[in-house]
Protein backbone atom coordinates (compact mmCIF):
# COMPACT_ATOMS: atom_id res chain seq x y z
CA UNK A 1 0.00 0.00 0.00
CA UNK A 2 1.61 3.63 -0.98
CA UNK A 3 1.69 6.79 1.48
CA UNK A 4 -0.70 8.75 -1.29
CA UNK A 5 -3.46 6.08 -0.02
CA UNK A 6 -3.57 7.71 4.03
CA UNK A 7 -2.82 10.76 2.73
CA UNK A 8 -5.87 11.21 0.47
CA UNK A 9 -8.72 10.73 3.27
CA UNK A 10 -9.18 14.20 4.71
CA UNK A 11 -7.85 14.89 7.73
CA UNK A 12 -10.27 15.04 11.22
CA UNK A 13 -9.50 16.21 14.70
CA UNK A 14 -10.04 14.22 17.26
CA UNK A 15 -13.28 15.55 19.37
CA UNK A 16 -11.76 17.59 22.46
CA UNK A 17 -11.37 15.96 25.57
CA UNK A 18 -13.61 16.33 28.59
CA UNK A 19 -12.31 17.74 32.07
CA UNK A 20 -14.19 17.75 35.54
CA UNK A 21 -14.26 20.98 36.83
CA UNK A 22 -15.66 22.54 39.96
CA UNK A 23 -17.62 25.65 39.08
CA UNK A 24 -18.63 27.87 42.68
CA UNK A 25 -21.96 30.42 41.72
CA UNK A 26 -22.66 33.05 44.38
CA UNK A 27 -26.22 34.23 42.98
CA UNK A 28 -29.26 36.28 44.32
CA UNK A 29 -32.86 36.06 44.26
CA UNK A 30 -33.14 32.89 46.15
CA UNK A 31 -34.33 29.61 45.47
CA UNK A 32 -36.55 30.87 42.23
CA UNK A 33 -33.12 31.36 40.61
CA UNK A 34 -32.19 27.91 40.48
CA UNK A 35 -33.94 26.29 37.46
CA UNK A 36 -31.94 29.17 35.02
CA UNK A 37 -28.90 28.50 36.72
CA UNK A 38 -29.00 24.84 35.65
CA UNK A 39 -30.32 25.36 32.83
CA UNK A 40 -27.57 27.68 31.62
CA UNK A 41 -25.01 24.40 32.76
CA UNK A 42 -26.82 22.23 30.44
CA UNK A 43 -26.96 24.62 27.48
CA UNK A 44 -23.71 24.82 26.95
CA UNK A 45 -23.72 20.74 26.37
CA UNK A 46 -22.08 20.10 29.73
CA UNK A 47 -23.02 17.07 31.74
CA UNK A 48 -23.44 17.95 35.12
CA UNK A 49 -21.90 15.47 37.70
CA UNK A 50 -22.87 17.01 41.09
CA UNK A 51 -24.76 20.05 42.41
CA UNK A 52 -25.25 21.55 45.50
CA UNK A 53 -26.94 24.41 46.59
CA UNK A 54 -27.26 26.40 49.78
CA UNK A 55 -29.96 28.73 49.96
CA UNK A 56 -30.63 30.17 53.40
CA UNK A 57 -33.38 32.28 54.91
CA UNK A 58 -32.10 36.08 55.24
CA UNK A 59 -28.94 35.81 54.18
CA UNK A 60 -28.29 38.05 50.70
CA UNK A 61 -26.73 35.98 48.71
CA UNK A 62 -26.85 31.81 47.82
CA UNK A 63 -23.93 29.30 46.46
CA UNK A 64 -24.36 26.53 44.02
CA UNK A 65 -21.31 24.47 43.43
CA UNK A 66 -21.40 21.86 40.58
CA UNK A 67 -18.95 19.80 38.95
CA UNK A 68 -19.64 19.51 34.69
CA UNK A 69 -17.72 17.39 32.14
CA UNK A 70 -16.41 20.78 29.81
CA UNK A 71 -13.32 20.48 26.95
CA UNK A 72 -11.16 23.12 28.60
CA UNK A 73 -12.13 25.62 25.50
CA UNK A 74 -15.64 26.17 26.34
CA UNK A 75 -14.88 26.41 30.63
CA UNK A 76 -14.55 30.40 29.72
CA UNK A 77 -17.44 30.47 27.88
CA UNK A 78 -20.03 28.67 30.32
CA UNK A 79 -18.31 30.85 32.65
CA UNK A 80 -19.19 34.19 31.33
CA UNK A 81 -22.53 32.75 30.71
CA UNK A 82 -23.67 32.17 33.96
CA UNK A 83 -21.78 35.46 34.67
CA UNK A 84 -24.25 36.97 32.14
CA UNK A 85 -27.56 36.23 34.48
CA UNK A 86 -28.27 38.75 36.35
CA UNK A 87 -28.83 36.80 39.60
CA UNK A 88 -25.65 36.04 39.81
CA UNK A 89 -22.95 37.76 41.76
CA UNK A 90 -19.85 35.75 40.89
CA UNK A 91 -18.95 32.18 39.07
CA UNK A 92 -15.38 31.09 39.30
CA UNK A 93 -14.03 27.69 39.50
CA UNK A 94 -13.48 26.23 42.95
């Protein structure tokens, strides 16, 4: 078999690979917030492994932490998405 046969198929990156990452959110507006938080984690395609939130009673401001399956190139992006609600205060990774 000659080179020119593998080098005629068109070339095709491999699909990027996944990462676990810990994402912290520090939001407002309570427990009604919650549904468009998650809902902005699975837009972005991610598969969410773990949630937890912590919404208390007179205190200003709530935490969700979640780790999501992300290919590091779109972390920024679901990032600044959630960043982009305007319930929430902060979203950084933990």
């Amino acid at each position: 078999m000659s080179l020119s046969t593998f080098s005629s198929a068109p070339y095709t990156s491999a699909p990027a690979m996944l990462v676990r990452r810990r994402i912290a959110t520090y939001f407002v507006g309570g427990i009604d917030q919650i549904p468009g938080l998650v809902a902005t984690l699975t837009q972005h395609g991610k598969l969410i492994h773990e949630l937890s939130v912590d919404v208390r009673e007179g205190v200003r401001e709530s935490s969700m932490v979640s780790t999501v399956l992300v290919s590091p190139d779109a972390l920024d992006a679901l990032l600044d998405a959630l960043r982009d609600l305007s319930s929430v205060v902060s979203a950084e990774l933990a």
